[in-house]
N, C-alpha and C. Protein backbone atom coordinates (compact mmCIF):
# COMPACT_ATOMS: atom_id res chain seq x y z
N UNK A 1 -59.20 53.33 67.47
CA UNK A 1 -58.83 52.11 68.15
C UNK A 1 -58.04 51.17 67.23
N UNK A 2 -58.60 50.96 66.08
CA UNK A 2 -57.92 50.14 65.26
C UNK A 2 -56.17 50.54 64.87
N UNK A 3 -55.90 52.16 64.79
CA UNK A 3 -54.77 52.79 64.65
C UNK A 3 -53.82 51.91 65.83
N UNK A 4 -54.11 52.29 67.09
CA UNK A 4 -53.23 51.63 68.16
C UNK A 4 -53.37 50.30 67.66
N UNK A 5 -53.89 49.55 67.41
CA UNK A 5 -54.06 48.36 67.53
C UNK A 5 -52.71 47.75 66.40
N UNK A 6 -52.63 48.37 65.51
CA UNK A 6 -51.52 48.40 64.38
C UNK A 6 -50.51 48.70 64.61
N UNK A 7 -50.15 50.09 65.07
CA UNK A 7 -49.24 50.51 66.38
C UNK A 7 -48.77 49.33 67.04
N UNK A 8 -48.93 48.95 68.43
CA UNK A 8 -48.69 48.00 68.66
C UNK A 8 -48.13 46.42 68.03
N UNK A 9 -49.07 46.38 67.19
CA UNK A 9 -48.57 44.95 66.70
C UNK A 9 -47.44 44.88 65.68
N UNK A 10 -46.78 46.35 65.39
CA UNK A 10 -45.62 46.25 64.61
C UNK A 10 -44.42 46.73 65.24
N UNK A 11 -44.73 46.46 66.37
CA UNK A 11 -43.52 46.76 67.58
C UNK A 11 -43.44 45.49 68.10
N UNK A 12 -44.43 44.30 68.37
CA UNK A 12 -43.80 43.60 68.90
C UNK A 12 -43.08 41.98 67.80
N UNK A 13 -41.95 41.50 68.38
CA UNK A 13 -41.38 40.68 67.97
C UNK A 13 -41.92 39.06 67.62
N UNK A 14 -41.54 39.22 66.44
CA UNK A 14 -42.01 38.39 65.89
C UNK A 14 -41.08 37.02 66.36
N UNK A 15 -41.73 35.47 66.57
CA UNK A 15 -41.02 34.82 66.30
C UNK A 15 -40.46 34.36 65.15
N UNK A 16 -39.17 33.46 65.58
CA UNK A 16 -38.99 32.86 64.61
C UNK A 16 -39.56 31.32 63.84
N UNK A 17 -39.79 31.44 62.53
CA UNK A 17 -40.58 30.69 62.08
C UNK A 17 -39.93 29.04 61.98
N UNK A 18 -40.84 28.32 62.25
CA UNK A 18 -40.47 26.85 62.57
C UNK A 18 -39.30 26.21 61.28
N UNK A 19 -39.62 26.36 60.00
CA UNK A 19 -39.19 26.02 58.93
C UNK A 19 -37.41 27.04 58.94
N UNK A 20 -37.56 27.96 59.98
CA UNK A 20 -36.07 28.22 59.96
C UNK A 20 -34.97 27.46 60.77
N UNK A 21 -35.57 27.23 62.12
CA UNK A 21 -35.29 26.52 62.61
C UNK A 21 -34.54 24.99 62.06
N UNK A 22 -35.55 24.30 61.43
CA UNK A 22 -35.31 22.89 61.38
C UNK A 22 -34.20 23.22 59.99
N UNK A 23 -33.93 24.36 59.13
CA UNK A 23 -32.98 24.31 57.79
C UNK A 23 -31.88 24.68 58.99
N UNK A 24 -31.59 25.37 60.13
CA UNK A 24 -30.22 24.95 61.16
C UNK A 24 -30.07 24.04 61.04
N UNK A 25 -31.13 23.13 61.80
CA UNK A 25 -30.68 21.81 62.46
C UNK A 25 -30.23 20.95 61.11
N UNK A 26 -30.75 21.21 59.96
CA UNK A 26 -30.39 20.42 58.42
C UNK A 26 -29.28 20.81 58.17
N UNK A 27 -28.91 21.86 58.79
CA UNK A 27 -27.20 22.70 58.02
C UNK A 27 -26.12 21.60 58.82
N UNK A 28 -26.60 21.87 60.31
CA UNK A 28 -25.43 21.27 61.55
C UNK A 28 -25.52 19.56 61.53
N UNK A 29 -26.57 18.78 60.83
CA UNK A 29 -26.53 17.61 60.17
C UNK A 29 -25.47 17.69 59.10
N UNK A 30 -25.83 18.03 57.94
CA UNK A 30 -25.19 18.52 57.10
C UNK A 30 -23.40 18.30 57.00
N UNK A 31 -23.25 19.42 58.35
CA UNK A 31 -21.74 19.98 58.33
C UNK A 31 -21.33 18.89 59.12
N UNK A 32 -22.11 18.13 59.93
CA UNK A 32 -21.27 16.85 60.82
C UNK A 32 -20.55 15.85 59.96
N UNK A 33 -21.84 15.36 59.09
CA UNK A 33 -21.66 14.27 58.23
C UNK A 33 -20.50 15.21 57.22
N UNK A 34 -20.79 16.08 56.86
CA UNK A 34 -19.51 16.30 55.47
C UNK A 34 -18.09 16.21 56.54
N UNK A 35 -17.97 16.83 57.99
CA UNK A 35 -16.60 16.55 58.98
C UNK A 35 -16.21 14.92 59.12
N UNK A 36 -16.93 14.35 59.22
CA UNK A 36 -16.86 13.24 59.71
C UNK A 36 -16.63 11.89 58.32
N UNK A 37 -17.37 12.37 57.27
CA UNK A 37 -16.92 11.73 56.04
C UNK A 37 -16.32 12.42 55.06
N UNK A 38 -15.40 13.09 54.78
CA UNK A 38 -14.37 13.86 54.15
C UNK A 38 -14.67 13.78 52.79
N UNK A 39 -14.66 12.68 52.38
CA UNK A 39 -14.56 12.17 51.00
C UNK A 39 -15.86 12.14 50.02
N UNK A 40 -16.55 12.23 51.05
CA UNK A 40 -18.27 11.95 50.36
C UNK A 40 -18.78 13.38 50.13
N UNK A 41 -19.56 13.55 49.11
CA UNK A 41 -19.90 14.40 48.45
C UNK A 41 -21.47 14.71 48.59
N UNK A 42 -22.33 15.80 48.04
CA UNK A 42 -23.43 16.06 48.84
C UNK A 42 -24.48 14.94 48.65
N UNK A 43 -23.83 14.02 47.31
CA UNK A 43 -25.41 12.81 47.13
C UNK A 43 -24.91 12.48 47.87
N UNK A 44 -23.82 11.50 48.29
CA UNK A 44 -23.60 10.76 49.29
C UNK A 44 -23.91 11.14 50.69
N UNK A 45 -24.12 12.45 51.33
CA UNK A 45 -24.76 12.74 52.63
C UNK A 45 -26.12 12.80 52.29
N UNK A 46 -26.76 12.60 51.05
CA UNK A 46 -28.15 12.66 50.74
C UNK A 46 -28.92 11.61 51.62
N UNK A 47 -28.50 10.38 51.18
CA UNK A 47 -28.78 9.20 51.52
C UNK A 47 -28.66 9.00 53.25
N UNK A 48 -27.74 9.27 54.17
CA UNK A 48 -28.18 9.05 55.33
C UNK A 48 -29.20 9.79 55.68
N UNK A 49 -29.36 11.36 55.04
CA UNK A 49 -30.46 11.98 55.23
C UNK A 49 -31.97 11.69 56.02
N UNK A 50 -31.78 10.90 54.52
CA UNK A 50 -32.90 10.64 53.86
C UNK A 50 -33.55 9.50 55.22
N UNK A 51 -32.43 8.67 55.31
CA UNK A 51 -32.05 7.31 56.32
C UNK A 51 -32.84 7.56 57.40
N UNK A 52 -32.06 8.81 58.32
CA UNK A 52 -32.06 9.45 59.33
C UNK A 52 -33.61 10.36 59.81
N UNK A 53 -34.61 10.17 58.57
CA UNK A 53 -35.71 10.64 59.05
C UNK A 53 -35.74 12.05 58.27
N UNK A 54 -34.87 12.31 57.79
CA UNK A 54 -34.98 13.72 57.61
C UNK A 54 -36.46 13.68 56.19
N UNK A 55 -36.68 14.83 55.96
CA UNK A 55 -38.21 15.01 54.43
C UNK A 55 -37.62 15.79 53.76
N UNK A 56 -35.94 15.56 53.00
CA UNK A 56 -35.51 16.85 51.92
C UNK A 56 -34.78 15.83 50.61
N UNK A 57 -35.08 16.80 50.30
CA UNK A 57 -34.83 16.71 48.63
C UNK A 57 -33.24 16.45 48.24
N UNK A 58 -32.99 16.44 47.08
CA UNK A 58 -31.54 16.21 46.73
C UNK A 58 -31.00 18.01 46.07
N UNK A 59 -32.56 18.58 45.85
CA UNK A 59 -31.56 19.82 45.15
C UNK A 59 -31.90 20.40 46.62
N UNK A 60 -32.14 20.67 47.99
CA UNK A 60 -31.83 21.46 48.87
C UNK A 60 -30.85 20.98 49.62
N UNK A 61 -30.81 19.82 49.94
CA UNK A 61 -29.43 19.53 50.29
C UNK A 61 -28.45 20.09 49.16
N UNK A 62 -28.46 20.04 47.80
CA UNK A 62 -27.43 21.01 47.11
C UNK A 62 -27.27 21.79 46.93
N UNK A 63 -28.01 23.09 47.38
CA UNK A 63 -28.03 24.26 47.76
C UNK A 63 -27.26 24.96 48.72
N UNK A 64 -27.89 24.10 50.03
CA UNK A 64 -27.29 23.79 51.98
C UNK A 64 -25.51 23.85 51.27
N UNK A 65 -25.18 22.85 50.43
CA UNK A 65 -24.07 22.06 50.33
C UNK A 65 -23.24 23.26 49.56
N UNK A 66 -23.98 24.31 48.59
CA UNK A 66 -22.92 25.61 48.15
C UNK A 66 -23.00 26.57 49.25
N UNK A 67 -24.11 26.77 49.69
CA UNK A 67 -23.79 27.86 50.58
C UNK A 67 -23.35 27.41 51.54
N UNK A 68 -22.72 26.64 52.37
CA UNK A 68 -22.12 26.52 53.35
C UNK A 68 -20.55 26.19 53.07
N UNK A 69 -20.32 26.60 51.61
CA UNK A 69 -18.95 26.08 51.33
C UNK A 69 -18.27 25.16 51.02
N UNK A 70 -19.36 23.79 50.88
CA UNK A 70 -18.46 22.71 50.84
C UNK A 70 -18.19 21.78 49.29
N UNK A 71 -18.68 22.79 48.22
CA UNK A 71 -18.39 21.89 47.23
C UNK A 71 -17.00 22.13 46.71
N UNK A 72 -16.27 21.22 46.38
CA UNK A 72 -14.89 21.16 45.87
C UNK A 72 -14.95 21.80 44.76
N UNK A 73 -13.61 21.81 44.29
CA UNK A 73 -13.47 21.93 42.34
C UNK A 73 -13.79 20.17 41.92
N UNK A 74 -14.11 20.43 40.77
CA UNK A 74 -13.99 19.40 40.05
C UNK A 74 -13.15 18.70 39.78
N UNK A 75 -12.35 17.58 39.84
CA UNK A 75 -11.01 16.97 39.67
C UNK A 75 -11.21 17.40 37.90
N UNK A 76 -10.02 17.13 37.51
CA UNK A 76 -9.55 17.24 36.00
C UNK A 76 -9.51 15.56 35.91
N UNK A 77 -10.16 15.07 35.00
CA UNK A 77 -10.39 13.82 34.55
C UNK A 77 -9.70 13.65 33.87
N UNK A 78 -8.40 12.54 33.84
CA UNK A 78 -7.90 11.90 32.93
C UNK A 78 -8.61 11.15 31.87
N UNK A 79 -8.44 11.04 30.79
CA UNK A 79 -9.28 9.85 29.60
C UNK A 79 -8.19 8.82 30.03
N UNK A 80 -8.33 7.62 30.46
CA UNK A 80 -7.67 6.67 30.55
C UNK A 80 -7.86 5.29 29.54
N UNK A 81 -9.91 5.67 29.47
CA UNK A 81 -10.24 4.22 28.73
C UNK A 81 -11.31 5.11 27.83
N UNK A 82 -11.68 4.40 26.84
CA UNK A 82 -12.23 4.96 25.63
C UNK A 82 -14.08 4.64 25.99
N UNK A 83 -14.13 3.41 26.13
CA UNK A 83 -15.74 3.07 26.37
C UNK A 83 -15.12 1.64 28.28
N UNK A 84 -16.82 1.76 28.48
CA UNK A 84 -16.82 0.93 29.09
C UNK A 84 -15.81 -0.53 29.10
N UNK A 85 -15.40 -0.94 30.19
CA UNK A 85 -14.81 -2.77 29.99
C UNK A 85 -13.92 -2.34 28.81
N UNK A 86 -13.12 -1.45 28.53
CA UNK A 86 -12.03 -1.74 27.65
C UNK A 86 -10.59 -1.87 28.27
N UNK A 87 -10.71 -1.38 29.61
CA UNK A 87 -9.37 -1.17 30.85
C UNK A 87 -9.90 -1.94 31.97
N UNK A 88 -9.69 -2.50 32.54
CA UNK A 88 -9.72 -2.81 33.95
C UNK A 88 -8.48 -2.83 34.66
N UNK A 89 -8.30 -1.93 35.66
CA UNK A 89 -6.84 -2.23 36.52
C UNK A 89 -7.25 -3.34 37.66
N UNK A 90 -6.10 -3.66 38.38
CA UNK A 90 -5.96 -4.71 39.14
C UNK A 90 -4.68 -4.33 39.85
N UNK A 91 -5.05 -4.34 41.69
CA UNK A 91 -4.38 -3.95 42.10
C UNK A 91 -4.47 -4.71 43.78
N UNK A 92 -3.46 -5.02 44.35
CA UNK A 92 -3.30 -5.41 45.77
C UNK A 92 -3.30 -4.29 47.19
N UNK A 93 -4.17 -4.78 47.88
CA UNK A 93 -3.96 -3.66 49.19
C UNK A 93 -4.11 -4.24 50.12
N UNK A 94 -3.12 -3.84 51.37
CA UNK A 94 -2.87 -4.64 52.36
C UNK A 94 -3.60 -4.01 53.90
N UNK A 95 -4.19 -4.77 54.65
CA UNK A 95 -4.63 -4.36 56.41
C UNK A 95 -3.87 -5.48 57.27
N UNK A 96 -4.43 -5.53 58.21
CA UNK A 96 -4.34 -6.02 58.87
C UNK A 96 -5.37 -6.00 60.08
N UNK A 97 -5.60 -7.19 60.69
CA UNK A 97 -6.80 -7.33 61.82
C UNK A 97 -6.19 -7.06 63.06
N UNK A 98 -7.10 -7.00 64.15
CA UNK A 98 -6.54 -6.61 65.58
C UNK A 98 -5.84 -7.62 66.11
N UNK A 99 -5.95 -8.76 65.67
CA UNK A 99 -4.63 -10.08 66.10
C UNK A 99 -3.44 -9.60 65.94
N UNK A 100 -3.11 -8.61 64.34
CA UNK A 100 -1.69 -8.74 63.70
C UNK A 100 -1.93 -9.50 62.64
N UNK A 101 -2.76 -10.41 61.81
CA UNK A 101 -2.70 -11.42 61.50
C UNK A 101 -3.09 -10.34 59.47
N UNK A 102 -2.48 -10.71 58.55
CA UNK A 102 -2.50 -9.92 57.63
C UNK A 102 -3.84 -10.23 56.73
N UNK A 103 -4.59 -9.03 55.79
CA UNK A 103 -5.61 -8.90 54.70
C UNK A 103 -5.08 -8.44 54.00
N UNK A 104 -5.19 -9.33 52.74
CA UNK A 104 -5.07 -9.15 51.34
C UNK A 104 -6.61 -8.60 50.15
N UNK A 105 -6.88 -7.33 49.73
CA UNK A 105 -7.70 -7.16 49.41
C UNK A 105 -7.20 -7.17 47.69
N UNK A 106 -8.21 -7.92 46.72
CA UNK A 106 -7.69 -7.89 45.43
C UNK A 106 -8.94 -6.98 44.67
N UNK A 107 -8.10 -5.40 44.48
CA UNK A 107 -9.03 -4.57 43.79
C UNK A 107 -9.30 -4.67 41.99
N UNK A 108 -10.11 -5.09 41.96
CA UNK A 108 -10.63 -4.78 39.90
C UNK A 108 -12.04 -4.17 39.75
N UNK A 109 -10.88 -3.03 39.06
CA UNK A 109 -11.89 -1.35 38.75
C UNK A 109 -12.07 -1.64 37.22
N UNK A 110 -12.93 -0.83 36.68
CA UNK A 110 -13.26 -0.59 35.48
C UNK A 110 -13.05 0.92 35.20
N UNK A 111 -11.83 0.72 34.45
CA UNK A 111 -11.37 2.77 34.51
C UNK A 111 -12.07 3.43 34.07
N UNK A 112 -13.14 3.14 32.75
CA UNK A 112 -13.94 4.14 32.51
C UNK A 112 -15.02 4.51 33.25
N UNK A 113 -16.02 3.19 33.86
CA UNK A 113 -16.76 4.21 34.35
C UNK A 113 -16.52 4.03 36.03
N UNK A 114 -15.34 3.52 36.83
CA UNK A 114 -14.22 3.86 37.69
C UNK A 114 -15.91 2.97 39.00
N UNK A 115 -15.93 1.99 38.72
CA UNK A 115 -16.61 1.22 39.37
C UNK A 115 -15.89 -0.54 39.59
N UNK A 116 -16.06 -0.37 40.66
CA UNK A 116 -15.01 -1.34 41.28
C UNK A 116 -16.18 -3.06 40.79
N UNK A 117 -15.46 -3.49 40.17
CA UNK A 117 -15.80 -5.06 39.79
C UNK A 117 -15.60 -5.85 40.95
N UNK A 118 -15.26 -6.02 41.33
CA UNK A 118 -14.81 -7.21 42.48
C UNK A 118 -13.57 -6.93 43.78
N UNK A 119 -14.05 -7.11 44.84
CA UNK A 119 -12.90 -7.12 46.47
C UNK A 119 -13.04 -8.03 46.71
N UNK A 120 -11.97 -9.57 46.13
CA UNK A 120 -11.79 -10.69 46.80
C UNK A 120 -11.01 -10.46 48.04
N UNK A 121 -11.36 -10.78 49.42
CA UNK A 121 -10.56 -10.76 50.43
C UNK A 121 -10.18 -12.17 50.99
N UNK A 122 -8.67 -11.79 51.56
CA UNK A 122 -7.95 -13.67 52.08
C UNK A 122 -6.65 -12.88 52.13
N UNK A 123 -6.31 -14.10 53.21
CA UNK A 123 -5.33 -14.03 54.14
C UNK A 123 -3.83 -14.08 53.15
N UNK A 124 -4.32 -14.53 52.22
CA UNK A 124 -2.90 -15.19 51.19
C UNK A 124 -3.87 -15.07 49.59
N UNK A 125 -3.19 -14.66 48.41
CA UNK A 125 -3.59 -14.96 47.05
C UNK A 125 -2.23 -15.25 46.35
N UNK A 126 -2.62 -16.41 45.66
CA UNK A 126 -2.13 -16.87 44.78
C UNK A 126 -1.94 -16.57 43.26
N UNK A 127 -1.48 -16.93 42.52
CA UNK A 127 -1.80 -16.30 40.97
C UNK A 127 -3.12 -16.64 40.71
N UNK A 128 -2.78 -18.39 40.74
CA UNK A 128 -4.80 -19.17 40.52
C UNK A 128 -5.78 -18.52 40.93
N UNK A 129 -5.81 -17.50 42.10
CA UNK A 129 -6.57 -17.17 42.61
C UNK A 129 -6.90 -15.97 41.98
N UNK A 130 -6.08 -15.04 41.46
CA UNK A 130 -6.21 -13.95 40.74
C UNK A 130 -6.82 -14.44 39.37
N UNK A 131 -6.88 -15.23 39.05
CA UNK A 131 -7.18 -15.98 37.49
C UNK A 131 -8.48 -16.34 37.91
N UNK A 132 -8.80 -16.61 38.88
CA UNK A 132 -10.29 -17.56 38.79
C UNK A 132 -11.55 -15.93 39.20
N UNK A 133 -10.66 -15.20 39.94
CA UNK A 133 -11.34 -13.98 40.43
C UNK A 133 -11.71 -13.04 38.41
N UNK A 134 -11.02 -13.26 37.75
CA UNK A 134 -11.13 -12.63 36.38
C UNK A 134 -11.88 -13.56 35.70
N UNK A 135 -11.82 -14.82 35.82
CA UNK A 135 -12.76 -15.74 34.96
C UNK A 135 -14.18 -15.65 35.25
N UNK A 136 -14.28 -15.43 37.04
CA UNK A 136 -15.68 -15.07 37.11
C UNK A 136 -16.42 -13.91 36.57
N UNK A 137 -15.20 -12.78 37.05
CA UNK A 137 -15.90 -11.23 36.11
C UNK A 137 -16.29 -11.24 34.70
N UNK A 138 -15.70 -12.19 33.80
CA UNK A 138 -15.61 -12.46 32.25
C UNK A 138 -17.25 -13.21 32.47
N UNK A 139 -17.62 -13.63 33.21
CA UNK A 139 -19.21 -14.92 33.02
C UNK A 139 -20.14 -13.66 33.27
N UNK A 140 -19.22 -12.40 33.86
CA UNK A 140 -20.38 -11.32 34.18
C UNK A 140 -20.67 -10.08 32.91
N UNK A 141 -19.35 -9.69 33.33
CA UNK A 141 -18.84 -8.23 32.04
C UNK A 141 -18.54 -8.90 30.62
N UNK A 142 -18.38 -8.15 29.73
CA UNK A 142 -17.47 -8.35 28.39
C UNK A 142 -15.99 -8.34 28.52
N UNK A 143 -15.39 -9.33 28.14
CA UNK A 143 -14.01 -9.10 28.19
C UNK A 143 -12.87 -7.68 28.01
N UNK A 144 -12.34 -7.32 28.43
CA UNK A 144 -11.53 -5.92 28.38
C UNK A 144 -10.44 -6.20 27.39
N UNK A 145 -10.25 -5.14 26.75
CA UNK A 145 -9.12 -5.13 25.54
C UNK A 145 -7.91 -4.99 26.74
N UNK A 146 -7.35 -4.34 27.78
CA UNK A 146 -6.28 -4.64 28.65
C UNK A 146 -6.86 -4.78 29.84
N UNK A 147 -5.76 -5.23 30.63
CA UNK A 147 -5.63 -5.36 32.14
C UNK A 147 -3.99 -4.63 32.24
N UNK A 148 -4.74 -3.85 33.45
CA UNK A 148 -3.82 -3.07 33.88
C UNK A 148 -2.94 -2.99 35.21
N UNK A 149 -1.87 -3.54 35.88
CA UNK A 149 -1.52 -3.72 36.84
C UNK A 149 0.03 -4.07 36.94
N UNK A 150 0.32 -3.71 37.82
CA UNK A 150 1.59 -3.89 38.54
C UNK A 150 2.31 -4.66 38.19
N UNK A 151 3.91 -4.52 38.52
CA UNK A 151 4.71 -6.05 38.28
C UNK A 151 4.74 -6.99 39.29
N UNK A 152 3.96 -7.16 40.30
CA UNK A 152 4.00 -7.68 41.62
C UNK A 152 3.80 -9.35 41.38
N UNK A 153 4.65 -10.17 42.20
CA UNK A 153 5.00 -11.62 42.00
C UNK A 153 3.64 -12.18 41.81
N UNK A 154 2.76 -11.71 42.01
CA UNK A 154 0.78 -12.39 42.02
C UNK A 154 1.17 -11.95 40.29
N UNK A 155 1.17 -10.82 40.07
CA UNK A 155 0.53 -10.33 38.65
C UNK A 155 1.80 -11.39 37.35
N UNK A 156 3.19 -11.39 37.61
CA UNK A 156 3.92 -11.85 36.77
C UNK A 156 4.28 -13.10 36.36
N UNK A 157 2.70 -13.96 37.39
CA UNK A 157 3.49 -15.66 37.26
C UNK A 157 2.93 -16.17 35.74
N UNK A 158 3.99 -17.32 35.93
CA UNK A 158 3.28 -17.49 34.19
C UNK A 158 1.66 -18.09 33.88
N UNK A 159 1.41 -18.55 35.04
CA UNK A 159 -0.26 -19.01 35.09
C UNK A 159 -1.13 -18.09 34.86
N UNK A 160 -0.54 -16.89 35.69
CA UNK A 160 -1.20 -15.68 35.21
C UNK A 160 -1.35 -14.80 33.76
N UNK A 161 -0.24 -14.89 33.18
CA UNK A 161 0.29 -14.47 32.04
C UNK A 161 -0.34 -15.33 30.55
N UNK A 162 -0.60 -16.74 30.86
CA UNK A 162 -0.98 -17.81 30.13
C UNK A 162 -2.26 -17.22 29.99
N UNK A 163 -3.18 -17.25 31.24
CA UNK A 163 -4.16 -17.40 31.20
C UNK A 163 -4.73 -15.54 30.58
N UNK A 164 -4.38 -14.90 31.15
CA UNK A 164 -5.12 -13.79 30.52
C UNK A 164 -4.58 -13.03 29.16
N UNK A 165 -3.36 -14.15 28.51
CA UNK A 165 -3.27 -13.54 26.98
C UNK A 165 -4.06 -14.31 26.91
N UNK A 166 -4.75 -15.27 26.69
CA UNK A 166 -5.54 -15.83 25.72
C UNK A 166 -6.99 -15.23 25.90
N UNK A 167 -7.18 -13.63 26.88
CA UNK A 167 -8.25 -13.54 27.14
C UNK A 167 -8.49 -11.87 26.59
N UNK A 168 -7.14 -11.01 26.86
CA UNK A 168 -6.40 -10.03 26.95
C UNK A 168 -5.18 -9.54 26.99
N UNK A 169 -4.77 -8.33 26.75
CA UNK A 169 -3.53 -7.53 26.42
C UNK A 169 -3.65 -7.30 27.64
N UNK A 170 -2.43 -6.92 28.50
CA UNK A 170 -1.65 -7.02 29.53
C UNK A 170 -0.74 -5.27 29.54
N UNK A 171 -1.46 -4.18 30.45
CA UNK A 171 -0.33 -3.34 30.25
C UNK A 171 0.48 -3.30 31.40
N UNK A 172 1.62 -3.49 31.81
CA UNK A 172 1.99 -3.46 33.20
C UNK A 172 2.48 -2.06 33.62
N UNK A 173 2.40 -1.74 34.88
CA UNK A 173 3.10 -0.57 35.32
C UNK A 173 4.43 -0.87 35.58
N UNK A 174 5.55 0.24 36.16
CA UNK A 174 6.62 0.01 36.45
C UNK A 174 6.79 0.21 37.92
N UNK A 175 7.25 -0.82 38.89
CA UNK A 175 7.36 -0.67 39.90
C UNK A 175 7.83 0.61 40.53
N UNK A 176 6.88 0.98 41.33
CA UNK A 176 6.92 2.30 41.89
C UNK A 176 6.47 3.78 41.55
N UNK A 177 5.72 3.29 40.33
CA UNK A 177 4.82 4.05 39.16
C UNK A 177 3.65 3.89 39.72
N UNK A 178 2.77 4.74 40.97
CA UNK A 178 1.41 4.21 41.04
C UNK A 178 0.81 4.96 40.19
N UNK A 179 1.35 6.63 39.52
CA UNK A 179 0.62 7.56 38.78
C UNK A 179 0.06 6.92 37.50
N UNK A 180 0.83 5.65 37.33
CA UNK A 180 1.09 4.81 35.98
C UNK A 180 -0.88 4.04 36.29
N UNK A 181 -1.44 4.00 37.49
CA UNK A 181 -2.64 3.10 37.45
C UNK A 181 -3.19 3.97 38.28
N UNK A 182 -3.73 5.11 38.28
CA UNK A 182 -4.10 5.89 38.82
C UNK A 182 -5.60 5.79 39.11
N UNK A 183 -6.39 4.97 38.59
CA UNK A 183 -7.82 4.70 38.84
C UNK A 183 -7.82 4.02 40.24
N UNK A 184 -6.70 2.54 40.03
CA UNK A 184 -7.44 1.74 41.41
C UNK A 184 -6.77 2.63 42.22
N UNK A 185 -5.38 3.28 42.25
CA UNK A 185 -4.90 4.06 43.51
C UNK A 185 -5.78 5.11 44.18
N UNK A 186 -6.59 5.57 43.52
CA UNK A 186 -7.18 6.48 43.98
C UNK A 186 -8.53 6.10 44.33
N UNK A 187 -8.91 4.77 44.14
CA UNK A 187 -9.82 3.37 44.61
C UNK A 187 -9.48 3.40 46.19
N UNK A 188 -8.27 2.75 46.19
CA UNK A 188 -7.47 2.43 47.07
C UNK A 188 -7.39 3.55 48.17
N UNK A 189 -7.25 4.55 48.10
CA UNK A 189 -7.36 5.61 49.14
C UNK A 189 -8.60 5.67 49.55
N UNK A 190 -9.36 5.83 48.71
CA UNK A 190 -10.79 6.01 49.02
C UNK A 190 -11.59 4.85 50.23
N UNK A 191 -11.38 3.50 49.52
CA UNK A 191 -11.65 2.65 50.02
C UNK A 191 -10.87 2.73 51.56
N UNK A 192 -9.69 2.28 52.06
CA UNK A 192 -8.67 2.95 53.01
C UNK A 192 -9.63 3.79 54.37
N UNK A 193 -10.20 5.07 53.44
CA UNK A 193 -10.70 6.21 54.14
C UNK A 193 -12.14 5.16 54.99
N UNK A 194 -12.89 4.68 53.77
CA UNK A 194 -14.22 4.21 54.33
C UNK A 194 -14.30 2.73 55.06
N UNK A 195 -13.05 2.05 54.52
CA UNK A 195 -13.34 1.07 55.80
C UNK A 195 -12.54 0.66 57.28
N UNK A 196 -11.83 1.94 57.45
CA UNK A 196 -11.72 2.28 58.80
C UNK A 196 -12.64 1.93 59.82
């Protein structure tokens, strides 16, 4: 009796086990959020995860995240700045609201460790205004051996020029050179992508 009994029970079908199930439903989470945010990488889908109720870890989501294909190459890192606060670029980017009516966003990155210091936003900036936006970062950070930015009529007035030699070296790019400041540009896209 016991023979049949074995017999039988290795003929019939097994289900499938619950814990397989729910690593689908973690994959097709997963693959939405990486479709839907392009740019973000597997910590960054960690965190809505996590948000969203889900109970996983950061190394199975990085697991999920090779086997399903989605980790990039590594960019090739330029050395741009030597230590922390020794570069900061500074750079202008433009929107606009659903009126028509124009945004001026004033980006200052820190190239080495490529963390954005400050997004003053306004309708209009002035030089003063670019000067008082750096005087505050200086009460925060250590002063930077350069500032890095554009020849744009904000960056070349002499208020501007006054005020941050006596603070810093000044490297400018050449108009139409964004490869020349390649930290905030690639700020700038990024940012672009996420506040759509």
């Amino acid at each position: 009796m016991v023979v049949l009994q074995d017999r039988f029970r290795a003929s019939k079908q097994r289900p499938v086990p619950l814990a397989e199930i729910e690593e689908e439903k973690l994959k097709r989470q997963i693959l939405e959020l990486a479709g839907r945010y392009v740019s973000w990488g597997r910590r960054h889908v960690y965190r809505p995860l996590r948000l969203n109720g889900w109970s996983v870890n950061h190394k199975r989501v990085r697991r999920i995240w090779r086997e399903e294909g989605l980790q990039r190459p590594l960019p090739r890192r330029r050395k741009l700045s030597e230590y922390p606060h020794n570069d900061w670029a500074i750079d202008f980017q433009f929107d606009q609201t659903m009126d028509g009516h124009t945004l001026k966003f004033l980006k200052m990155a820190d190239e080495f460790s490529r963390v954005c210091l400050a997004i003053p936003v306004g309708r209009r900036f002035q030089a003063i205004d670019v000067i008082d936006t750096i005087e505050e970062l200086l009460k925060l950070y250590a002063p930077p051996t350069h500032l890095r930015m554009n020849n744009g009529p904000k960056f070349i007035a002499h208020a501007l020029q006054k005020g941050a030699q006596a603070v810093v070296m000044e490297r400018r790019t050449p108009r139409g050179s964004r490869w020349e400041n390649p930290s905030v540009e690639s700020f700038n896209g990024r940012f672009r992508v996420e506040f759509q």
